[in-house]
Protein backbone atom coordinates (compact mmCIF):
# COMPACT_ATOMS: atom_id res chain seq x y z
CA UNK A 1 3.96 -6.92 -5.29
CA UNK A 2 6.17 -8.80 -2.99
CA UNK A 3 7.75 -10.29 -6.03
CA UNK A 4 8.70 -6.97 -6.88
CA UNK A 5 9.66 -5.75 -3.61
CA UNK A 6 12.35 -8.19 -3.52
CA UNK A 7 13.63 -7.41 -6.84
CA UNK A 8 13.89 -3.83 -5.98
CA UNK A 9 15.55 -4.40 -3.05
CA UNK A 10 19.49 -2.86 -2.49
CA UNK A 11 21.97 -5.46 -2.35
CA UNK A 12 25.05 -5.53 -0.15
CA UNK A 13 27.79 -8.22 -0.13
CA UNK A 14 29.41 -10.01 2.49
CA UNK A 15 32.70 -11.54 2.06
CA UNK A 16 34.25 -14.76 4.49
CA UNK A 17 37.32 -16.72 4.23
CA UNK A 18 37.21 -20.01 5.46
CA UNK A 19 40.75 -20.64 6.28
CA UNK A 20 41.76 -16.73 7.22
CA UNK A 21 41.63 -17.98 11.66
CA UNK A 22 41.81 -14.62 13.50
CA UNK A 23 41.70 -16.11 16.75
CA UNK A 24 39.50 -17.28 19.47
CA UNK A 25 35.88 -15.95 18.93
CA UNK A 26 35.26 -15.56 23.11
CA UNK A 27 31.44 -15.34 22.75
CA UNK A 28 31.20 -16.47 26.80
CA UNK A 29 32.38 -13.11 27.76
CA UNK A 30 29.38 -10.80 26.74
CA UNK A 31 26.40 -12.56 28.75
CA UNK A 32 23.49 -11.83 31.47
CA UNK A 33 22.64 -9.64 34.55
CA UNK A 34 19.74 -9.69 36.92
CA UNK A 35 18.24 -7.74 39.73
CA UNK A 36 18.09 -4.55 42.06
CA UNK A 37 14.37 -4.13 42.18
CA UNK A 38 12.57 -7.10 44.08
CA UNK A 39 13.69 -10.41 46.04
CA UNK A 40 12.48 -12.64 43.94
CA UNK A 41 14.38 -15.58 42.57
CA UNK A 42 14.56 -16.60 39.21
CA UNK A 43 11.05 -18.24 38.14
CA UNK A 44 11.96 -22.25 36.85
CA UNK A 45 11.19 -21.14 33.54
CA UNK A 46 14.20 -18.55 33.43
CA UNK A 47 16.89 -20.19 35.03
CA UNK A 48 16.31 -23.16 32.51
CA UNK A 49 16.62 -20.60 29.54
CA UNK A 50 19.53 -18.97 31.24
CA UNK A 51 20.79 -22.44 31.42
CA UNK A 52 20.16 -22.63 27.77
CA UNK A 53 22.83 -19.81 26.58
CA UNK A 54 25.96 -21.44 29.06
CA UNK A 55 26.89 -18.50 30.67
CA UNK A 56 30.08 -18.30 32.56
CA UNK A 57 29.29 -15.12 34.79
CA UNK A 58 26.27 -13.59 35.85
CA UNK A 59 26.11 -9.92 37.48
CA UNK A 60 23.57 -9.34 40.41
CA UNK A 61 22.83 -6.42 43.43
CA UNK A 62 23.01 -7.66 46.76
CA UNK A 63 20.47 -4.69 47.68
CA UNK A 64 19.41 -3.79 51.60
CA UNK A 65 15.82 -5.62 51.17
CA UNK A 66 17.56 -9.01 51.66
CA UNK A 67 17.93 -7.78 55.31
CA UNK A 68 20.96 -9.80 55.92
CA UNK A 69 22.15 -7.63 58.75
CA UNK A 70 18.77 -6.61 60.45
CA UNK A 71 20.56 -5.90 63.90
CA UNK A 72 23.87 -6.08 65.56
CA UNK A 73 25.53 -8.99 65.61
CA UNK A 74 22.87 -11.30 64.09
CA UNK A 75 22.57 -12.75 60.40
CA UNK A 76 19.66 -13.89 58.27
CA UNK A 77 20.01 -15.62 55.33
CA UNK A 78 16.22 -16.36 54.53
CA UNK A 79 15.99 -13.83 51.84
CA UNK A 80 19.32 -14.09 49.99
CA UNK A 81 19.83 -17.83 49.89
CA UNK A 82 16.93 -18.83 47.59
CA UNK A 83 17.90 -16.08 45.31
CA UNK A 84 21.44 -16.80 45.28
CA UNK A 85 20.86 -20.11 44.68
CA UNK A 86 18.33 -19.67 41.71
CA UNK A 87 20.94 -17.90 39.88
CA UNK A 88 23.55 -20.49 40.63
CA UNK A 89 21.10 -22.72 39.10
CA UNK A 90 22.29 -21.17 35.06
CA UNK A 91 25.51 -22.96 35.42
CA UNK A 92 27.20 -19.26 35.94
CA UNK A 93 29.43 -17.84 38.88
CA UNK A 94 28.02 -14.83 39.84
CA UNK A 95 29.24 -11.10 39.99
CA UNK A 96 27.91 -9.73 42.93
CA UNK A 97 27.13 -5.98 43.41
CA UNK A 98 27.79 -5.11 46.97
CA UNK A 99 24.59 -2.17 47.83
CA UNK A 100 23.38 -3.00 51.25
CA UNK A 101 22.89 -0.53 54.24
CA UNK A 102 22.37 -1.96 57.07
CA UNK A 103 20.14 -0.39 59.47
CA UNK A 104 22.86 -1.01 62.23
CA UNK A 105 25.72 0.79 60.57
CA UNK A 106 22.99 3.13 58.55
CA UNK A 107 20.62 4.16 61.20
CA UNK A 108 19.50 7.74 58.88
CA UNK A 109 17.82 6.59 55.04
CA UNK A 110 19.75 9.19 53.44
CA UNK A 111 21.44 7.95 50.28
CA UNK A 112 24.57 10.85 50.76
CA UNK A 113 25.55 8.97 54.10
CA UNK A 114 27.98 6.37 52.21
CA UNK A 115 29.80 5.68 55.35
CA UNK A 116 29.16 3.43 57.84
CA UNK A 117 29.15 4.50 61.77
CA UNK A 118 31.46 1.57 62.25
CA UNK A 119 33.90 0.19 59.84
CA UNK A 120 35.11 -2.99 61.95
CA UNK A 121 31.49 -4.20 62.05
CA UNK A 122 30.61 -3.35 58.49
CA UNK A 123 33.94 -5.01 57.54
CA UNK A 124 32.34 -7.90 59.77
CA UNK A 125 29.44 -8.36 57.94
CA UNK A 126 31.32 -7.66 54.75
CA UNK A 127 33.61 -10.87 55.54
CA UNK A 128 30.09 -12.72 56.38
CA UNK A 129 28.42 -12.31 52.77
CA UNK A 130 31.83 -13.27 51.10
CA UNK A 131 32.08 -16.60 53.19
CA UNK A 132 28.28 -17.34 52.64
CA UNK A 133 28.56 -16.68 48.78
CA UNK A 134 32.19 -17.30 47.95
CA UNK A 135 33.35 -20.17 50.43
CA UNK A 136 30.06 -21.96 51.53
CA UNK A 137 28.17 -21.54 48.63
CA UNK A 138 31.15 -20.77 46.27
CA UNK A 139 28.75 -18.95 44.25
CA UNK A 140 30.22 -15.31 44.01
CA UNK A 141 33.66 -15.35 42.50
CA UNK A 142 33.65 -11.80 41.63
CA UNK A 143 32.90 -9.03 44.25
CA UNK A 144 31.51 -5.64 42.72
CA UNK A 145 31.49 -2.33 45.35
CA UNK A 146 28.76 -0.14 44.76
CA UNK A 147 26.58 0.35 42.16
CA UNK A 148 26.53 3.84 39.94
CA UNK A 149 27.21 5.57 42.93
CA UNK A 150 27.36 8.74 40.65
CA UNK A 151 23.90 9.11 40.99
CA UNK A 152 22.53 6.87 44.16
CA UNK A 153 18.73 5.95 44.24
CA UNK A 154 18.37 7.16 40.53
CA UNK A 155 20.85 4.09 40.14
CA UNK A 156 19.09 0.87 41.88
CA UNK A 157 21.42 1.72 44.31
CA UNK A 158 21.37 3.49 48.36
CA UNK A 159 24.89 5.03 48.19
CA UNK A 160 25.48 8.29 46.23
CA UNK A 161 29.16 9.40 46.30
CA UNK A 162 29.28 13.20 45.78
CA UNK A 163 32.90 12.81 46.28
CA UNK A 164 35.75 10.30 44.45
CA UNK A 165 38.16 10.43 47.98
CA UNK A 166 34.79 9.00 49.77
CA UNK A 167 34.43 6.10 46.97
CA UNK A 168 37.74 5.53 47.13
CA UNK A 169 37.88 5.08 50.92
CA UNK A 170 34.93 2.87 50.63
CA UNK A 171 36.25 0.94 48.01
CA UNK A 172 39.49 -0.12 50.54
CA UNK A 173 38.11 -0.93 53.51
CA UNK A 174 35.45 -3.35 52.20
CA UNK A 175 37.87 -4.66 49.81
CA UNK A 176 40.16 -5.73 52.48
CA UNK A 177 36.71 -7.66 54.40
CA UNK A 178 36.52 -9.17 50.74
CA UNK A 179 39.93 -10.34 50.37
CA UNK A 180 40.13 -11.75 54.18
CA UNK A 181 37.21 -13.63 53.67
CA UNK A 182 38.01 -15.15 50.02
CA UNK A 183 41.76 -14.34 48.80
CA UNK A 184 40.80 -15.89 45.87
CA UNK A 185 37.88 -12.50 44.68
CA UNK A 186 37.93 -10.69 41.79
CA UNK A 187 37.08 -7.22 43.15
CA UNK A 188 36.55 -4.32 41.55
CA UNK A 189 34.24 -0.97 40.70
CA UNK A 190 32.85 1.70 40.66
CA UNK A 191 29.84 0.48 38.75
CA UNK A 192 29.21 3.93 37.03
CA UNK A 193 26.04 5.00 35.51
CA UNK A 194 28.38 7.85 33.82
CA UNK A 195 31.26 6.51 32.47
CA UNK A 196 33.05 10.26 31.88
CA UNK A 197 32.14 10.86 35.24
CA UNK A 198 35.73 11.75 36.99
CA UNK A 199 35.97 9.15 39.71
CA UNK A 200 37.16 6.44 37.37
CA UNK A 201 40.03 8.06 37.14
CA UNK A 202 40.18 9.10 40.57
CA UNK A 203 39.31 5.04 42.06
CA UNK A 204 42.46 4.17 38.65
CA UNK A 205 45.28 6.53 40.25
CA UNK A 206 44.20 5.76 43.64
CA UNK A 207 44.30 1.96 43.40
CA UNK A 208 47.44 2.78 41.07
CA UNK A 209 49.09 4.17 44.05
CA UNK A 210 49.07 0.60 46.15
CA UNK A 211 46.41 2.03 48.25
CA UNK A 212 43.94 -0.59 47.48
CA UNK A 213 44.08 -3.99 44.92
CA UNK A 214 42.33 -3.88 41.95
CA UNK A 215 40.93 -7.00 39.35
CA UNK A 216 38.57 -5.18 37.52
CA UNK A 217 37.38 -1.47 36.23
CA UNK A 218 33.17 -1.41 35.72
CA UNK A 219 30.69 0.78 34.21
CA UNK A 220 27.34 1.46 32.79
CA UNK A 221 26.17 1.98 28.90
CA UNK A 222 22.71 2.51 27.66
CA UNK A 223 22.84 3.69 24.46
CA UNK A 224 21.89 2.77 20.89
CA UNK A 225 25.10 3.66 19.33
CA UNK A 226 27.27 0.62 19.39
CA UNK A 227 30.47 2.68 18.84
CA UNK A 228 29.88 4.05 22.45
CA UNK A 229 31.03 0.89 23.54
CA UNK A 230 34.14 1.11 21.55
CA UNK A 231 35.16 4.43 22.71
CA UNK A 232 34.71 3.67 26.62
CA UNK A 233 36.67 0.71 25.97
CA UNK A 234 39.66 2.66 24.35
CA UNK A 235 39.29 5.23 26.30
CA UNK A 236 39.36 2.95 29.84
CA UNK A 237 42.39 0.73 28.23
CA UNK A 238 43.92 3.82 27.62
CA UNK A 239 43.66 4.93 31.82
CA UNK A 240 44.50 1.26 32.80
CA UNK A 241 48.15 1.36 30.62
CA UNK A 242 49.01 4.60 31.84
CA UNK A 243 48.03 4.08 35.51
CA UNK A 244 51.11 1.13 35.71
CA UNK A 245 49.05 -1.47 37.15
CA UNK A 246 50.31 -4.63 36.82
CA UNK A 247 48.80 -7.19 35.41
CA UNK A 248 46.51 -5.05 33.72
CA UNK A 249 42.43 -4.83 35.27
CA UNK A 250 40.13 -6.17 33.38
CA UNK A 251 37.11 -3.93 31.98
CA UNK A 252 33.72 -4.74 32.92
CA UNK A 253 30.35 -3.24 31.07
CA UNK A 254 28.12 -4.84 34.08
CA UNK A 255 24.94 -3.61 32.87
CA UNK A 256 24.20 -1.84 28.84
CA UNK A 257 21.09 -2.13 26.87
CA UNK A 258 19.30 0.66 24.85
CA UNK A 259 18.79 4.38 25.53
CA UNK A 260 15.56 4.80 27.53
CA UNK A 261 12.19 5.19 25.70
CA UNK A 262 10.27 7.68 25.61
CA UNK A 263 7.18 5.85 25.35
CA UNK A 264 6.47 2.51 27.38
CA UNK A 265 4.40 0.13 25.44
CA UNK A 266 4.64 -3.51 25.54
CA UNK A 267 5.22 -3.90 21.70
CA UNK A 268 8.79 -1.79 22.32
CA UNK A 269 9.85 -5.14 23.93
CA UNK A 270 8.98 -7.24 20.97
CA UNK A 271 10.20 -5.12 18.36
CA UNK A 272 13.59 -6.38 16.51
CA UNK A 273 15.50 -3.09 16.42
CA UNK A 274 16.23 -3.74 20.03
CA UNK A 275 17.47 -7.23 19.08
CA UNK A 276 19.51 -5.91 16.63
CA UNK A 277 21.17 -3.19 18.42
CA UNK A 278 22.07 -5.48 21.54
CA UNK A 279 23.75 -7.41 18.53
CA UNK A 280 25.59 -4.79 16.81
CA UNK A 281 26.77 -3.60 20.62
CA UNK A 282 28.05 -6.58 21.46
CA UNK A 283 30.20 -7.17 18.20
CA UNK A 284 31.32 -3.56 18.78
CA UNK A 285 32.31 -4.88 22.64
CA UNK A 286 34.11 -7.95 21.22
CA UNK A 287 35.96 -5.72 18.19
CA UNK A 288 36.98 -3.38 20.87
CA UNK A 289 38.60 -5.94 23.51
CA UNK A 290 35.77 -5.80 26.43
CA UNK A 291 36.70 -8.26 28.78
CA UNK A 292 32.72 -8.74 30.04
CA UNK A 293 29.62 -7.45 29.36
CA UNK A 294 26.17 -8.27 31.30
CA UNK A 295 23.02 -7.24 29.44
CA UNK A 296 20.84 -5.61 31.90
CA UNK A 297 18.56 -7.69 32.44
CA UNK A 298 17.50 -11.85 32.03
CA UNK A 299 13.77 -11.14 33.69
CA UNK A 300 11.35 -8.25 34.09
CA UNK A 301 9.94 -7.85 37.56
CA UNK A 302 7.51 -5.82 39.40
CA UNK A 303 8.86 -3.06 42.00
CA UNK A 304 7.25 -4.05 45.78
CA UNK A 305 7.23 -0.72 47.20
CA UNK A 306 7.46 -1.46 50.85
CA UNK A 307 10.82 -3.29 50.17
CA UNK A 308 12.34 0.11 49.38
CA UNK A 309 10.57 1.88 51.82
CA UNK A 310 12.83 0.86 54.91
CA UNK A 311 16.19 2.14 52.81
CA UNK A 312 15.04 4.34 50.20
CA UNK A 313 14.24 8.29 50.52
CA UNK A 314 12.03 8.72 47.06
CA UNK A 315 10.90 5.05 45.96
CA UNK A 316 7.77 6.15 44.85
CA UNK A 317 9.67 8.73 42.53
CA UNK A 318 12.26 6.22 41.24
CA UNK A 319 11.64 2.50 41.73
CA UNK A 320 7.66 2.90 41.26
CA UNK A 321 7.83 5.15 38.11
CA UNK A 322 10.39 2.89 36.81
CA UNK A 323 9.77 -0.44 37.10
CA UNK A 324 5.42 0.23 37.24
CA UNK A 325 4.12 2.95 35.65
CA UNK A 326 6.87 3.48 33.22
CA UNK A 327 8.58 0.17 32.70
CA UNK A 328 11.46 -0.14 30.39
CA UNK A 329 10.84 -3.74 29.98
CA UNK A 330 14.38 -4.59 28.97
CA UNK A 331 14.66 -8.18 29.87
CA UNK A 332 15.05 -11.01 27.56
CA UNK A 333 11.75 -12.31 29.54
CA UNK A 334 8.75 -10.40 30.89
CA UNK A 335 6.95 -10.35 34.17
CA UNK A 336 5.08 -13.38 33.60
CA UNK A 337 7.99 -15.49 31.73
CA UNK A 338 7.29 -14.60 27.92
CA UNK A 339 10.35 -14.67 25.77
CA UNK A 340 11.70 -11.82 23.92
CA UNK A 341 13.33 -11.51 21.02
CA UNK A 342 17.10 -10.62 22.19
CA UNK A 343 16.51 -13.78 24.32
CA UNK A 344 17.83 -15.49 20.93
CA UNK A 345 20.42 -12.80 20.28
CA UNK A 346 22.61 -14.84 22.86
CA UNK A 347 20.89 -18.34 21.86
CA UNK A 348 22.59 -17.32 18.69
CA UNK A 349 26.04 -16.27 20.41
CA UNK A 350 26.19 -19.84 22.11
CA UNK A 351 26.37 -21.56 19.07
CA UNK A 352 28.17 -19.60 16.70
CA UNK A 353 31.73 -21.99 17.85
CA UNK A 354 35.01 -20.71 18.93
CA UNK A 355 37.62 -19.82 16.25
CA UNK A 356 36.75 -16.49 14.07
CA UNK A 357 37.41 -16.04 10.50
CA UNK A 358 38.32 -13.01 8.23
CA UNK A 359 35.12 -11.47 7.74
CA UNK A 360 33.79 -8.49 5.24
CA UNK A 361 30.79 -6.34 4.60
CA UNK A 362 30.79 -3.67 2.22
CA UNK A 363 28.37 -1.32 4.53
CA UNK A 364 29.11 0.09 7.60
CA UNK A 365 25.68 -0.91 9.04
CA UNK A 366 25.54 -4.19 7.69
CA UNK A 367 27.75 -6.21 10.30
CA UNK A 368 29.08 -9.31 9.84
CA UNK A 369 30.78 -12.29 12.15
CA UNK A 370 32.05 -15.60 10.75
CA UNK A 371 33.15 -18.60 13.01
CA UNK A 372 34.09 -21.58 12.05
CA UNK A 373 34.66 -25.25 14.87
CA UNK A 374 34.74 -28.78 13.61
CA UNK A 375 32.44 -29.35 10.29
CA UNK A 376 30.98 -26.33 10.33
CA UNK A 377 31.03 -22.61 9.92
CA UNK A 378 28.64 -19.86 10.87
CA UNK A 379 27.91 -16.44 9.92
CA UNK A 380 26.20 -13.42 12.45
CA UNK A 381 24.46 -10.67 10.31
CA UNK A 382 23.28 -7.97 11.45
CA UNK A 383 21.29 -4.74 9.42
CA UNK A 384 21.41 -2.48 12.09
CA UNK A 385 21.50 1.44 11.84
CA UNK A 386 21.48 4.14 14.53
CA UNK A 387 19.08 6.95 12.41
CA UNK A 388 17.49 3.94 10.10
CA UNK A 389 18.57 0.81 8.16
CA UNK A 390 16.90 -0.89 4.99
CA UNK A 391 15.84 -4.34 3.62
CA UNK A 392 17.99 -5.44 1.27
CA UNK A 393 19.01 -8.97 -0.08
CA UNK A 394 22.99 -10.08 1.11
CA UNK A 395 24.86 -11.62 -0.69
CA UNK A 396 27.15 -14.40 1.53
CA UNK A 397 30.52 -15.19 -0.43
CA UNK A 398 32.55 -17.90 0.94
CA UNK A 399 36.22 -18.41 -0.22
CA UNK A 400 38.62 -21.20 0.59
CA UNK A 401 35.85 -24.19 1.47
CA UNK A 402 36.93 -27.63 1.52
CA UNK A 403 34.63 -28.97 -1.24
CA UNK A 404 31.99 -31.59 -0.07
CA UNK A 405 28.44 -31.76 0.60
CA UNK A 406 26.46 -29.36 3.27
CA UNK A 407 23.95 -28.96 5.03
CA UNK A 408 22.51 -24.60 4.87
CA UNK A 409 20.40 -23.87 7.59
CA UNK A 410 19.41 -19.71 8.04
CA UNK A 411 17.84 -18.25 11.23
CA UNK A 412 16.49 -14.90 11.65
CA UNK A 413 15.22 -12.48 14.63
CA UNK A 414 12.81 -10.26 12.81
CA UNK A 415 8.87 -9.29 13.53
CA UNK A 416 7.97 -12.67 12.06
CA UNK A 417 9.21 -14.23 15.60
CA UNK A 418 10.29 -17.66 14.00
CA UNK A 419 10.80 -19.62 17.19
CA UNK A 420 9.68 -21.65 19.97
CA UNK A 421 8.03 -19.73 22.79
CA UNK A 422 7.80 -23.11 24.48
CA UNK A 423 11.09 -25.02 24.16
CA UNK A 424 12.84 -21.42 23.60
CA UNK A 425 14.16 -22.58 19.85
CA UNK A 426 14.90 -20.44 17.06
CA UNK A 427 13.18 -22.08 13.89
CA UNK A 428 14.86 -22.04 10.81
CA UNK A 429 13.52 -19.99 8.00
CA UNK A 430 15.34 -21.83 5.06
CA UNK A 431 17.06 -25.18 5.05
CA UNK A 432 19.06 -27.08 2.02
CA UNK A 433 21.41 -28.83 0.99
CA UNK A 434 24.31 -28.17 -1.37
CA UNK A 435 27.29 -29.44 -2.88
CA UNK A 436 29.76 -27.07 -3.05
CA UNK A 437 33.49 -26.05 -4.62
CA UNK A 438 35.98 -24.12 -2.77
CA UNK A 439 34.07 -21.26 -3.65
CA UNK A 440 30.58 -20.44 -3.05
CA UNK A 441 27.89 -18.02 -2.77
CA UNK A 442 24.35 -17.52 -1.41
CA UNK A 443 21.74 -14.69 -1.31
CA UNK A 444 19.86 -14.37 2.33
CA UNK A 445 17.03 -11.81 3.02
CA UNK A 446 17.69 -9.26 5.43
CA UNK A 447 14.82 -7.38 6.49
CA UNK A 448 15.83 -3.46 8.24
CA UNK A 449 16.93 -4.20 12.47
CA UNK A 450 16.91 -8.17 11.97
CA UNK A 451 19.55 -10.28 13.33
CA UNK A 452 20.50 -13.37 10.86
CA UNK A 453 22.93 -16.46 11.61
CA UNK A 454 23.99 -18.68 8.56
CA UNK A 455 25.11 -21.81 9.03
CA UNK A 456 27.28 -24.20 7.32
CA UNK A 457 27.67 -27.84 8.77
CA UNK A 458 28.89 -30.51 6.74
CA UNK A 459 27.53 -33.76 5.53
């Protein structure tokens, strides 16, 4: 029967030219976020397979229950320094989200008071995180204001901004505390949860108008359709060439993953359409131009109600049915440290090298990226469809090798889980060797939401 099965399979082809460069393949820029719903730093276990995927950046919160500010004129670091440091600890520079409220400036917990009852002292504490984080610590290169402030608590985050103007007003004077403290920032928002959602344009035209500096434009995605990605991205590019600003911001996705389930069971984590639609997204971010994206998020965690409590109006409602009762388990590892399968998405990503290569597939949801660095080329496949997608055999034609001897090695994310739980390590499912001519073909299995990576390396 599974003789059979395979014989009855449909068959696709995939087409890559081995001397057709199309420029830098910038893998590095679609990586990891963390955070917003307990202090906790990253367990040993994570930061070392953080390490393991080299990522540049890394998006956090800085949320209110790291009590930085817990009265006037006095700082405590206890909280935030272990945390910062853990994520430090991947090799990235960090993205920071600025969220707090400190009790101080925000005396009422009432996430529609976004101002503070004294801007020179929040701009004091402001320029106090930036010089722990960005001169001290020089962990934080890029400074983030707000987070989806569209929505407030329903967004991880203590501000809701039923106006642009207030955002906007917001977004200057804590810049400037930002840019005193560290000229050197990337800064940047609004963060949003809805990226139609009209103060993007309102924070463009306003920042357009030389009322406040601008490095970077941010929003939010979580959605299955990859082409989402592509339209925001147009559609942002679009705002940023119109708007004048010179040099142009760059465009941020600082958190995406899937559309929220319906149902919350743990096999939902382990399943590979997820894998495969975090794969497909982020080739539809890289087609499109994203500068950065930040999959939301490296490690599961448990909600601690009574750190919400002092700064929250309805954690119970939000953070609780969220994160306990109804957990989305979207990180690449769970509560207790177990790997999950888009963990190896970006192992993949990290080793695909650094120059692309004229690629073709001859379905629309049968994607396809080649890369190619010294002595060896690999190929990204992925068999990923919004409504459903299909088994089928592929068939991998190279054109324009250098004839010689090589070495095929094929890994695949699937609901066979061929890796390492322990030393996080995909596991090859075939390995050979060949000797081939300047053209050459091979047939690879690719079972309906899998993620595949060819490789060619040569002997």
């Amino acid at each position: 029967m599974l003789t059979k099965r395979f014989y009855s399979m449909p068959r696709s082809v995939v087409r890559v030219d081995a001397q057709s460069p199309e420029g830098p393949y910038e893998w590095w820029r679609h990586t990891i976020s963390h955070g917003g719903i307990n202090s906790h730093p990253l367990p040993e276990r994570v930061v070392q397979g953080a390490k393991k995927l080299k990522p540049r950046l890394l998006r956090t919160f800085i949320q209110e229950y790291f009590a930085i500010y817990p009265e006037h004129g006095r700082f405590d670091w206890t909280k935030l320094d272990p945390y910062m440091d853990s994520l430090a600890a991947t090799g990235a520079k960090v993205v920071a989200a600025v969220t707090i409220k400190p009790k101080p400036l925000y005396p009422a917990v009432n996430q529609y008071e976004v101002m503070p009852n004294d801007i020179a002292e929040w701009q004091q504490v402001i320029r106090a995180l930036v010089n722990r984080y960005s001169v001290e610590k020089q962990i934080v290169t890029y400074w983030e204001i707000g987070n989806e402030g569209d929505i407030g608590e329903d967004g991880g985050c203590p501000y809701f901004f039923r106006n642009p103007d207030d955002y906007n007003e917001y977004y200057r004077f804590t810049s400037e505390a930002i840019l005193d403290a560290f000229p050197e920032a990337v800064i940047g928002g609004p963060a949003l949860a809805n990226p139609d959602h009209a103060m993007m344009k309102s924070f463009i035209d306003y920042c357009a108008a030389g009322n406040a500096p601008l490095d970077f434009i941010s929003w939010h995605v979580y959605n299955r359709d990859p082409q989402v990605h592509r339209a925001y991205t147009n559609k942002f590019r679009g705002y940023l060439e119109q708007s004048g600003i010179v040099p142009l911001p760059e465009m941020l996705v600082t958190e995406y993953s899937t559309s929220f389930d319906t149902v919350h069971v743990e096999e939902l984590a382990y399943a590979p359409e997820r894998a495969s639609m975090i794969a497909a997204g982020i080739m539809a971010m890289m087609d499109a131009g994203l500068d950065y994206s930040f999959y939301y998020h490296v490690w599961d965690q448990v909600n601690y109600v009574h750190e919400f409590e002092p700064f929250y109006e309805h954690v119970n409602k939000i953070m609780t049915r969220h994160w306990n009762e109804t957990p989305h388990r979207f990180g690449m590892f769970g509560v207790h440290t177990e790997v999950r399968p888009h963990y190896f998405v970006y192992q993949m990503l990290s080793r695909m090298g650094d120059e692309k290569l004229a690629a073709s597939s001859d379905r629309d949801d049968l994607l396809i990226h080649a890369v190619r660095s010294q002595g060896r080329i690999a190929a990204l496949l992925v068999n990923y469809g919004i409504e459903s997608a299909e088994d089928r055999i592929v068939k991998l034609a190279f054109a324009n090798l250098a004839p010689g001897r090589r070495m095929i090695r094929v890994y695949r994310i699937d609901e066979k889980r061929s890796w390492s739980a322990e030393s996080l390590e995909l596991l090859p499912v075939e390995q050979r060797e060949v000797d081939t001519a300047a053209a050459f073909f091979c047939e690879v299995y690719s079972p309906a939401y899998s993620v595949t990576m060819f490789t060619f390396e040569d002997l």
